[in-house]
C-alpha atoms as a PDB file:
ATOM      1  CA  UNK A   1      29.999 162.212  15.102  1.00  0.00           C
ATOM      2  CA  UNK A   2      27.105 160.295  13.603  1.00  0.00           C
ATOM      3  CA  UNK A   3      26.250 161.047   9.964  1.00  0.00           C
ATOM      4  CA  UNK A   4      22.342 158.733   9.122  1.00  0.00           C
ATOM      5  CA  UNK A   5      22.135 158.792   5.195  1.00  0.00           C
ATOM      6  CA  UNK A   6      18.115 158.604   4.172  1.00  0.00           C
ATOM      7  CA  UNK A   7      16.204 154.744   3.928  1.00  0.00           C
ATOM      8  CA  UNK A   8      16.267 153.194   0.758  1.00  0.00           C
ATOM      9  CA  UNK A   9      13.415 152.014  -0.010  1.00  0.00           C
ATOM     10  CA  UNK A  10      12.068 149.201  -0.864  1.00  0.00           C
ATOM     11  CA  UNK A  11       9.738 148.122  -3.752  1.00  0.00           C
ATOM     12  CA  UNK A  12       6.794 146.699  -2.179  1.00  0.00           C
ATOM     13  CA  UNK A  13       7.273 143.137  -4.464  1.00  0.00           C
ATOM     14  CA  UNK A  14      10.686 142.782  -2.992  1.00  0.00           C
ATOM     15  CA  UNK A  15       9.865 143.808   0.428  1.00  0.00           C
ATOM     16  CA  UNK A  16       9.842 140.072   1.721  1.00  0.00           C
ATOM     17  CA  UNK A  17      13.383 139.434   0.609  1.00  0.00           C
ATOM     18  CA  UNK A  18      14.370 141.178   3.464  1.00  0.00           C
ATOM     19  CA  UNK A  19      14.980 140.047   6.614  1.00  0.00           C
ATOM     20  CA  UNK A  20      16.530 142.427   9.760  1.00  0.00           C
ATOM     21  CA  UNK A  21      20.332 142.248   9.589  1.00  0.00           C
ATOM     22  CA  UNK A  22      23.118 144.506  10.655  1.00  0.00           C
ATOM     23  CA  UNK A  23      26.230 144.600   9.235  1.00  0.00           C
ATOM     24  CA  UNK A  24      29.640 146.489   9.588  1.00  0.00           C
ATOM     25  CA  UNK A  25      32.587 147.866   6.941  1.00  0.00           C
ATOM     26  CA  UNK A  26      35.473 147.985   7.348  1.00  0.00           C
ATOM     27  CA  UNK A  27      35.469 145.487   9.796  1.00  0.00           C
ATOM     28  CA  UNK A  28      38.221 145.976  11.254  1.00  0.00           C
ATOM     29  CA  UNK A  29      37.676 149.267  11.450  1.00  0.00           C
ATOM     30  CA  UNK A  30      40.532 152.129  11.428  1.00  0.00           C
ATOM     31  CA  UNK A  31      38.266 155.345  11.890  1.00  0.00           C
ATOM     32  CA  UNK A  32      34.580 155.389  10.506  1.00  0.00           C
ATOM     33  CA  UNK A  33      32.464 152.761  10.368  1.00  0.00           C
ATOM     34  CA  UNK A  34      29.607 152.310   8.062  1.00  0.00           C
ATOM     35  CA  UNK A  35      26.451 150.329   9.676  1.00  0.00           C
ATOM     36  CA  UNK A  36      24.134 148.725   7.079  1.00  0.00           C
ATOM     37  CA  UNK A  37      20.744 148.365   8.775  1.00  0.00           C
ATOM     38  CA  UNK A  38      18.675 145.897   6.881  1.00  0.00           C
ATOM     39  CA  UNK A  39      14.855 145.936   7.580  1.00  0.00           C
ATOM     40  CA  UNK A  40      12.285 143.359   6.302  1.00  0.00           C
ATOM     41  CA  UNK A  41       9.332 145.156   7.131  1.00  0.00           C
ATOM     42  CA  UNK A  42       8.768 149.153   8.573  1.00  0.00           C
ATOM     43  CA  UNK A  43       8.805 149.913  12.440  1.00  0.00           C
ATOM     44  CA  UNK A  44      10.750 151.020  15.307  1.00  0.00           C
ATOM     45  CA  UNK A  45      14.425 149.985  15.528  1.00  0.00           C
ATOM     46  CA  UNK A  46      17.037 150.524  18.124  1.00  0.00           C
ATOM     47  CA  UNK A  47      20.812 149.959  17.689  1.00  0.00           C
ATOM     48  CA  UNK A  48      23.507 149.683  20.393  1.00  0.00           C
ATOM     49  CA  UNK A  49      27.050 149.627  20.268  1.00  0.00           C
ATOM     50  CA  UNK A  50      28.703 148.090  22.998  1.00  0.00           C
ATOM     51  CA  UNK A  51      31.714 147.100  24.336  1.00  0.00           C
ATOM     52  CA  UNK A  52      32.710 143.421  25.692  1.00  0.00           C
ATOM     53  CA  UNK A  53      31.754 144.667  28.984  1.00  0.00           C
ATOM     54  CA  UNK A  54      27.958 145.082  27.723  1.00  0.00           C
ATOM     55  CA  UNK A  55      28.542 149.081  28.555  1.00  0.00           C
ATOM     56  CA  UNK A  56      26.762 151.014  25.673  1.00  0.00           C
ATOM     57  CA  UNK A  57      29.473 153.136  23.300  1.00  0.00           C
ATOM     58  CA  UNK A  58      26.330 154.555  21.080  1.00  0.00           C
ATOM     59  CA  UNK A  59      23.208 153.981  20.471  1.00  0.00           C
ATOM     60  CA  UNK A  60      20.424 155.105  17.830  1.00  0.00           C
ATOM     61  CA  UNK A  61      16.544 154.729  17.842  1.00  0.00           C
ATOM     62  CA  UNK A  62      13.948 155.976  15.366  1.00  0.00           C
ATOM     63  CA  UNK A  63      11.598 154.459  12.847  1.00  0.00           C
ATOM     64  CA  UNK A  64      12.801 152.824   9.890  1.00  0.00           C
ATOM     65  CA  UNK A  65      11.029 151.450   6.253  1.00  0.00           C
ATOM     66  CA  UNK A  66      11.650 148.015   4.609  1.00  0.00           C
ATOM     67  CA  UNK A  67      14.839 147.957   3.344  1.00  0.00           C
ATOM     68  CA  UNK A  68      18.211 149.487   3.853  1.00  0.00           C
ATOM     69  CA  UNK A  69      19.672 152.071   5.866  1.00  0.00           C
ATOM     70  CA  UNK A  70      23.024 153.144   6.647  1.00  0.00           C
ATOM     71  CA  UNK A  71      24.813 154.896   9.547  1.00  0.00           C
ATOM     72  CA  UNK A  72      28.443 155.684   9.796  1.00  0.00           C
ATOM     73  CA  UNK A  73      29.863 155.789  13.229  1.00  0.00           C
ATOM     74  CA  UNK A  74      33.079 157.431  14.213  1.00  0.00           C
ATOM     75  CA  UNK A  75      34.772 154.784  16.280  1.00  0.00           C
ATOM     76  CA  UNK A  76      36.724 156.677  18.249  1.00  0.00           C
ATOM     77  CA  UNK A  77      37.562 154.601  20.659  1.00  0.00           C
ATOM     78  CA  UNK A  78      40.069 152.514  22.154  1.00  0.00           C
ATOM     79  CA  UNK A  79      41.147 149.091  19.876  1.00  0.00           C
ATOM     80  CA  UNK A  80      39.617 146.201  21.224  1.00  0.00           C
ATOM     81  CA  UNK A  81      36.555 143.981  20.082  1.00  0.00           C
ATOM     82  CA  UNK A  82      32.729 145.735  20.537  1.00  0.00           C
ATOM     83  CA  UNK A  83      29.304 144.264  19.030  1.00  0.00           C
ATOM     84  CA  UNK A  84      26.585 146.509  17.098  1.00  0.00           C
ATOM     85  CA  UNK A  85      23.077 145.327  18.539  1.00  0.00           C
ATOM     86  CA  UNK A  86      20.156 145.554  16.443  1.00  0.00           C
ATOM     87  CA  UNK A  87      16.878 144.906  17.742  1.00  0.00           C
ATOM     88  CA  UNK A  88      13.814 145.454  15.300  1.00  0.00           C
ATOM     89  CA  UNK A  89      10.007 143.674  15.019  1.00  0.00           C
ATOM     90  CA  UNK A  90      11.080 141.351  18.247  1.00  0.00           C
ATOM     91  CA  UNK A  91      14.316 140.126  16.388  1.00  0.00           C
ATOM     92  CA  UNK A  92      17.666 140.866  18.038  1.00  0.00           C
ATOM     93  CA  UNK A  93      21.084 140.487  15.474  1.00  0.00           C
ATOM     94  CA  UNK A  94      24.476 141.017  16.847  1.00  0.00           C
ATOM     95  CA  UNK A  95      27.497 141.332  14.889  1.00  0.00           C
ATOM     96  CA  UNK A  96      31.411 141.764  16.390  1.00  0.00           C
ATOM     97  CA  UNK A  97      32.880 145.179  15.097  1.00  0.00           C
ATOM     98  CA  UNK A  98      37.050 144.895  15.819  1.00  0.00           C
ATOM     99  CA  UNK A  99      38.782 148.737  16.302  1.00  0.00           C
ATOM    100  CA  UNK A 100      42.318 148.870  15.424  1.00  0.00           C
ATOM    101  CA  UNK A 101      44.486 152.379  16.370  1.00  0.00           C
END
């Protein structure tokens, strides 16, 4: 299942603090995931997981604001090594996410 909480948003003053990140916890991960989408400014965004293959696992699109977003992903699958994707205003960020059963 995928559970997407609401943006936080982002004072306009602070928006340029931001720049597009992803990032995962618990990394390892035992079950759920949480995916911390970081945006610097509003747009579309698209985010794949994928395994070390380059097959996609999951994958989300929408439109995002400046700021933060989180996703939590039920990894369930197999243990091995797979990379979260994130590719927002022409910036790609790709971050290992390690699955222990």
């Amino acid at each position: 299942y995928i559970t997407v909480t609401a943006p936080i948003a982002a004072d306009e003053a602070q928006t340029g603090i931001y720049e597009n990140s992803v990032s995962i916890h618990p990394n390892p991960s035992y079950g759920d995931a949480r995916i911390r989408l970081t945006f610097a400014q509003s747009g579309d965004y698209t985010l794949h997981i994928t395994d070390n293959l380059g097959r996609e696992i999951a994958s989300w699109a929408g439109m995002h604001a400046a700021g933060e977003e989180n996703i939590v992903w039920n990894s369930d699958v197999s243990s091995g090594v797979y990379f979260g994707v994130l590719s927002a205003g022409g910036v790609v960020k790709s971050v290992p996410i390690v699955v222990v059963r």
